[in-house]
C-alpha atoms as a PDB file:
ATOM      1  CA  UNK A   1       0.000   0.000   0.000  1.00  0.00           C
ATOM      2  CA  UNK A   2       1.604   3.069  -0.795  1.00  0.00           C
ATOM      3  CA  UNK A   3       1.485   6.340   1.031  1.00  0.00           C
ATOM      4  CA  UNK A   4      -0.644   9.259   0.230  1.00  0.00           C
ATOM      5  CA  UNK A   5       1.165  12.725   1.250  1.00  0.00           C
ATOM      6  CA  UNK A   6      -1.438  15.495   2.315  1.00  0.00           C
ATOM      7  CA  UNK A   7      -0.705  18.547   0.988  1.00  0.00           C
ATOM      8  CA  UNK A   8      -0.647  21.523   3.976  1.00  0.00           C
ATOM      9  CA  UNK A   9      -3.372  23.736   1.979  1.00  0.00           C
ATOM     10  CA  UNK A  10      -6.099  23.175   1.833  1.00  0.00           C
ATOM     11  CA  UNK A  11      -7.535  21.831   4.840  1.00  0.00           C
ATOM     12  CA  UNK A  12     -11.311  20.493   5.077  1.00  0.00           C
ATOM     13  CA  UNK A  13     -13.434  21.613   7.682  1.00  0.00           C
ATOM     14  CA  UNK A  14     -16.868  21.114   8.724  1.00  0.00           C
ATOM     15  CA  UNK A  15     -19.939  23.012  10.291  1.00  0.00           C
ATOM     16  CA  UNK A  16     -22.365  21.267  12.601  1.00  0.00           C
ATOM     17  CA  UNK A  17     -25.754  23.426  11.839  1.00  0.00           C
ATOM     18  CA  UNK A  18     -28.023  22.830  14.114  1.00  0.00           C
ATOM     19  CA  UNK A  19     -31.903  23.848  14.118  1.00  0.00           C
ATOM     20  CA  UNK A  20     -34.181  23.045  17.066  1.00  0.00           C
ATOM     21  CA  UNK A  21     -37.802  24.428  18.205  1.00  0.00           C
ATOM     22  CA  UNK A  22     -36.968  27.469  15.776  1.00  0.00           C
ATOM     23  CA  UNK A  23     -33.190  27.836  17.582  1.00  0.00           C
ATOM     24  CA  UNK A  24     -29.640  27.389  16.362  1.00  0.00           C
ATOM     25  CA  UNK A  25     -26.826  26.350  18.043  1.00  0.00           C
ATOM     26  CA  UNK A  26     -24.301  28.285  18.375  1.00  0.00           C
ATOM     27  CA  UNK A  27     -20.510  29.137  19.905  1.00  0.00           C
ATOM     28  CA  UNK A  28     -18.417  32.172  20.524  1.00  0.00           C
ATOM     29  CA  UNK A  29     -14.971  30.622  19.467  1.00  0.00           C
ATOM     30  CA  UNK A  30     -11.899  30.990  21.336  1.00  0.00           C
ATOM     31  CA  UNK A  31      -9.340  30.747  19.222  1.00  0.00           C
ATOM     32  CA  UNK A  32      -8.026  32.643  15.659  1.00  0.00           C
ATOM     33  CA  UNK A  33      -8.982  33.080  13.284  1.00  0.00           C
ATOM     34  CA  UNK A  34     -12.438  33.684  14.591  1.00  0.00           C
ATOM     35  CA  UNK A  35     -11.724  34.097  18.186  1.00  0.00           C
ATOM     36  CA  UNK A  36     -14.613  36.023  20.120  1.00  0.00           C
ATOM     37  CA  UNK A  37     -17.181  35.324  17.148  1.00  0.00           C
ATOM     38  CA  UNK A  38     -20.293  33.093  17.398  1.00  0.00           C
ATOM     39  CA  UNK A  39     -20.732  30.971  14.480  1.00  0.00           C
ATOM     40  CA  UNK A  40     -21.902  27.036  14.375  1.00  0.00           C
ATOM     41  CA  UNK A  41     -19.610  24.212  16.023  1.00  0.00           C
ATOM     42  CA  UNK A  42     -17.396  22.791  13.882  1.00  0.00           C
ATOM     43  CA  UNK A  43     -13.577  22.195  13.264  1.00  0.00           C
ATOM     44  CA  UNK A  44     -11.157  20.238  10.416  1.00  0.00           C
ATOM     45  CA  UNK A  45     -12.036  17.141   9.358  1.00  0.00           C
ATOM     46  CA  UNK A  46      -9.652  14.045  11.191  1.00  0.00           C
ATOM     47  CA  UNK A  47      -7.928  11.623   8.390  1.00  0.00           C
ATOM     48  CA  UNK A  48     -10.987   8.850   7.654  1.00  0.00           C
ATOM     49  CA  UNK A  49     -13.864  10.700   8.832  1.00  0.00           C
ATOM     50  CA  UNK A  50     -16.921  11.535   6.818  1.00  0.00           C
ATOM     51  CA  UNK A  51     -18.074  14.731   7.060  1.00  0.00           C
ATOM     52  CA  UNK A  52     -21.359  12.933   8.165  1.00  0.00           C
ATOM     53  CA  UNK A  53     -19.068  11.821  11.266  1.00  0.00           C
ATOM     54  CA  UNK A  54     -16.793  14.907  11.795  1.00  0.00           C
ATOM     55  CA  UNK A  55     -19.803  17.274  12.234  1.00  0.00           C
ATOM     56  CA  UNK A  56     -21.515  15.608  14.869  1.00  0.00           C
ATOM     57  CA  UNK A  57     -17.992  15.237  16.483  1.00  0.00           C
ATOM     58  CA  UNK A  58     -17.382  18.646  16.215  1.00  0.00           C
ATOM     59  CA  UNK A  59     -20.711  19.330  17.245  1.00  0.00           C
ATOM     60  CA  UNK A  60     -19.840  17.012  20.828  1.00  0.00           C
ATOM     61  CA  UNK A  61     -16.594  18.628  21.551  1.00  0.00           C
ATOM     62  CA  UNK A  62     -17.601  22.025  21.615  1.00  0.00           C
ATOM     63  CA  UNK A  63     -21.326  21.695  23.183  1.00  0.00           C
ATOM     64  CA  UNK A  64     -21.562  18.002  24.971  1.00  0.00           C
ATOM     65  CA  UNK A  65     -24.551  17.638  22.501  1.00  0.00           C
ATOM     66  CA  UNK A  66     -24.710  14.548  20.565  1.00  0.00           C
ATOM     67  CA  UNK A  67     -26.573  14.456  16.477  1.00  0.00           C
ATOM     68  CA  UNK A  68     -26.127  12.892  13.945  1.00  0.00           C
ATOM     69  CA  UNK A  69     -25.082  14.487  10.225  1.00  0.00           C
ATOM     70  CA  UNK A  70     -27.527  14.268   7.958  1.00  0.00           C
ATOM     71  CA  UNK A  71     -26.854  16.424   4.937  1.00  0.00           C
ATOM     72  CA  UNK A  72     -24.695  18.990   3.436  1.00  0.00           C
ATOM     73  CA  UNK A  73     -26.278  21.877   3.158  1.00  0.00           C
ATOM     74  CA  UNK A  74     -23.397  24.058   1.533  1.00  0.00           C
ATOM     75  CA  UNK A  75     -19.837  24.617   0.689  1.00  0.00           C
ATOM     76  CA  UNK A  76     -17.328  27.490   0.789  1.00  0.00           C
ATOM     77  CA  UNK A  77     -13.876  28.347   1.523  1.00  0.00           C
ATOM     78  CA  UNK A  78     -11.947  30.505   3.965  1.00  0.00           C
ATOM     79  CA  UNK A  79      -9.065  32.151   2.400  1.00  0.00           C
ATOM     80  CA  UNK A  80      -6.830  34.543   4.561  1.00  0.00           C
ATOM     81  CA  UNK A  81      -3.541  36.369   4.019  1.00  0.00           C
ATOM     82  CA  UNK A  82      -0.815  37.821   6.253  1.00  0.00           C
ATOM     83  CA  UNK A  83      -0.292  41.978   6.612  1.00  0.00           C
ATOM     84  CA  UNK A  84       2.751  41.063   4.107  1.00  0.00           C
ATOM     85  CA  UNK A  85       0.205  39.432   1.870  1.00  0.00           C
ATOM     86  CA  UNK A  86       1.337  35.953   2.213  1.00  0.00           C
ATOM     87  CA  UNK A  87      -1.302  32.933   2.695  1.00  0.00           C
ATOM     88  CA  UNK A  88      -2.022  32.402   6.181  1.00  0.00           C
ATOM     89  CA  UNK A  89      -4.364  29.700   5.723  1.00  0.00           C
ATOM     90  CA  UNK A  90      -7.260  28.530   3.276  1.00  0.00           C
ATOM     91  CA  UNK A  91      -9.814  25.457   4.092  1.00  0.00           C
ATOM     92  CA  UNK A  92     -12.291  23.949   2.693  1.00  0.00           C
ATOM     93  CA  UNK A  93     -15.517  24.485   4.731  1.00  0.00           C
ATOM     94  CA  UNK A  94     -18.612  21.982   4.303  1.00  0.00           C
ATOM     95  CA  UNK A  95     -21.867  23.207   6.625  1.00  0.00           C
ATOM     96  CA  UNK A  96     -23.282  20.055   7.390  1.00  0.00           C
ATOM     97  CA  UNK A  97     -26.794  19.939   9.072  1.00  0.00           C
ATOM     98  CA  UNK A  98     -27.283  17.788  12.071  1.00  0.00           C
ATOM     99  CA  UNK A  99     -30.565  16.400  13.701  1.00  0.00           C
ATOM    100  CA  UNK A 100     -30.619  16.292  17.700  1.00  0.00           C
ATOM    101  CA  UNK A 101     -32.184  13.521  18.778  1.00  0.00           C
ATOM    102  CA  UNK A 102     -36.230  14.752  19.493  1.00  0.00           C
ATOM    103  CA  UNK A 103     -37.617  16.349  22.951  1.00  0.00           C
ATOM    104  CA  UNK A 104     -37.279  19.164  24.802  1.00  0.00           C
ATOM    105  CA  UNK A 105     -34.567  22.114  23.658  1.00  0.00           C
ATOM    106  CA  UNK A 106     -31.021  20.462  25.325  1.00  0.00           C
ATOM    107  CA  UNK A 107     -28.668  22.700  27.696  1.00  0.00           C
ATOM    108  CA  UNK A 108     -25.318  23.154  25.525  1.00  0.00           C
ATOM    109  CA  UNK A 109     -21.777  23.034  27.475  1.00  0.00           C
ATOM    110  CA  UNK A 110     -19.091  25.071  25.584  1.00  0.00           C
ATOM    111  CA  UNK A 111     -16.008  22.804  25.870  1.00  0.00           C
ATOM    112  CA  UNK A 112     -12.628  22.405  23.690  1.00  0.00           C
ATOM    113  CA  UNK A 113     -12.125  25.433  21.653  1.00  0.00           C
ATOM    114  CA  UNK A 114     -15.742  27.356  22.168  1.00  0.00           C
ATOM    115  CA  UNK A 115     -15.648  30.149  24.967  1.00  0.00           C
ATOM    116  CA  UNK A 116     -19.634  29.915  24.946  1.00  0.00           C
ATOM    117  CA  UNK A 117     -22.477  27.890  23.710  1.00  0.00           C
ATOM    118  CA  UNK A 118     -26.400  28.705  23.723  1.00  0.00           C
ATOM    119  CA  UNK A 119     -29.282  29.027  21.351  1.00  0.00           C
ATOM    120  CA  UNK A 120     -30.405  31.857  18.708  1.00  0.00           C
ATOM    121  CA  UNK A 121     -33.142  32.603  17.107  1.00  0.00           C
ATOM    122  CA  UNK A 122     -33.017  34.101  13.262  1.00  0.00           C
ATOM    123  CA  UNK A 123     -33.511  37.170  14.540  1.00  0.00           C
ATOM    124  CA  UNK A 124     -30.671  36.705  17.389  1.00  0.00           C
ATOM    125  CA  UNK A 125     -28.168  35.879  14.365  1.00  0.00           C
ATOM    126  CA  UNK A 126     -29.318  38.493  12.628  1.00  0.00           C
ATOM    127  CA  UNK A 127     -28.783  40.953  15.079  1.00  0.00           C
ATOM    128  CA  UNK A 128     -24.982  39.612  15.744  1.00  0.00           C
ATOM    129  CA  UNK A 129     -23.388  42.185  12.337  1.00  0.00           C
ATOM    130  CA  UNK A 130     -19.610  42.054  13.298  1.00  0.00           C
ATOM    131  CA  UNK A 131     -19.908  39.385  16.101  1.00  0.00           C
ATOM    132  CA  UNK A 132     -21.185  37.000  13.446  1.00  0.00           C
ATOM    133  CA  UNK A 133     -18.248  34.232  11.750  1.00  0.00           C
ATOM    134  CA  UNK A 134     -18.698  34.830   7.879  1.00  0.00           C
ATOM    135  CA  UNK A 135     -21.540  33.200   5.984  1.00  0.00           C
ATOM    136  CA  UNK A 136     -23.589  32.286   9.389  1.00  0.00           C
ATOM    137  CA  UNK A 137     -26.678  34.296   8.880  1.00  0.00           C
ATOM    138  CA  UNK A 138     -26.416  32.802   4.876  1.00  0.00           C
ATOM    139  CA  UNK A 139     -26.488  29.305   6.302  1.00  0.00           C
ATOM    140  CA  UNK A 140     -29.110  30.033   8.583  1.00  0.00           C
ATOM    141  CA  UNK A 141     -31.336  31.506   6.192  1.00  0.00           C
ATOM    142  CA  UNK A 142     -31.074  28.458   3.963  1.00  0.00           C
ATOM    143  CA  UNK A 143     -31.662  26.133   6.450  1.00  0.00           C
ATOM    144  CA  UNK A 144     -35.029  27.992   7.172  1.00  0.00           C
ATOM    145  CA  UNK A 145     -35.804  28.027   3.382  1.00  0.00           C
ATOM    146  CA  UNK A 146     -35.370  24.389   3.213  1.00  0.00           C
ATOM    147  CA  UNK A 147     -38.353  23.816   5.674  1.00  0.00           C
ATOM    148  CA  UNK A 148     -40.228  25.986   4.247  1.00  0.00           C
ATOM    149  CA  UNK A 149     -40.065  28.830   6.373  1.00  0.00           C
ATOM    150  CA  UNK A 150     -40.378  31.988   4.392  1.00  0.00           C
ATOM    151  CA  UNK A 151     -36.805  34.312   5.006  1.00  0.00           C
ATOM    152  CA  UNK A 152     -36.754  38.010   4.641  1.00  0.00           C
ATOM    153  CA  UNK A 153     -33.547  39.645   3.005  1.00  0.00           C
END
């Protein structure tokens, strides 16, 4: 068997999105390149793992809440350069949506790299501007438009 060399750019990360009794989940992340911002859980992909697997992983490290993946919903990337211009990183992000297992709304725990964890409405995210990550109130609006529910610009 012969040895596949990953390249260091670009990585593949995921996004746990998570909708439940008209809430998302979200975290306030504590480290760069989004420190301080909320966005959904998520994190790089481990060698192996489907996306269907890293999401809900994700999802447990950062708010003790266990789902399962069940879609992607989108992709993008995250591109970012140095002040001298030079590439400080670029990944691969897949927003993958994740179903909590039914019942009543569950109490999230912010642990590993999220400074907080707790539930927003569309409005909420809306509401965040700069305190948002990039493309949150996107994937939140298309996760409403999927079931349905109508989303004004």
């Amino acid at each position: 068997m012969q040895t596949v060399i990953a390249p260091t750019l670009p990585r593949v990360g995921v996004l746990a999105v998570v909708r439940h009794e008209d809430k998302f989940l979200l975290v306030r992340r504590g480290h760069m390149p989004d420190a301080g911002l909320w966005g959904f859980p998520g994190g790089k992909v481990e060698p192996g793992e489907t996306l269907l697997q890293a999401a809900p992983r994700e999802l447990e490290e950062e708010t003790a809440l266990r789902a399962t993946g069940q879609a992607v919903i989108d992709t993008f990337e995250s591109i970012r350069h140095d002040a001298q211009g030079a590439l400080a990183f670029h990944y691969v992000i897949i927003a993958v949506r994740c179903l909590l297992p039914s019942g009543p709304c569950p109490s999230p725990q912010a642990g590993d790299d999220a400074l907080e964890a707790r539930w927003f409405s569309y409005a909420d995210i809306k509401a965040l501007g700069p305190l948002a990550c990039e493309r949150l109130e996107t994937l939140a609006a298309q996760v409403l438009r999927a079931e349905g529910v109508a989303v004004s610009p």
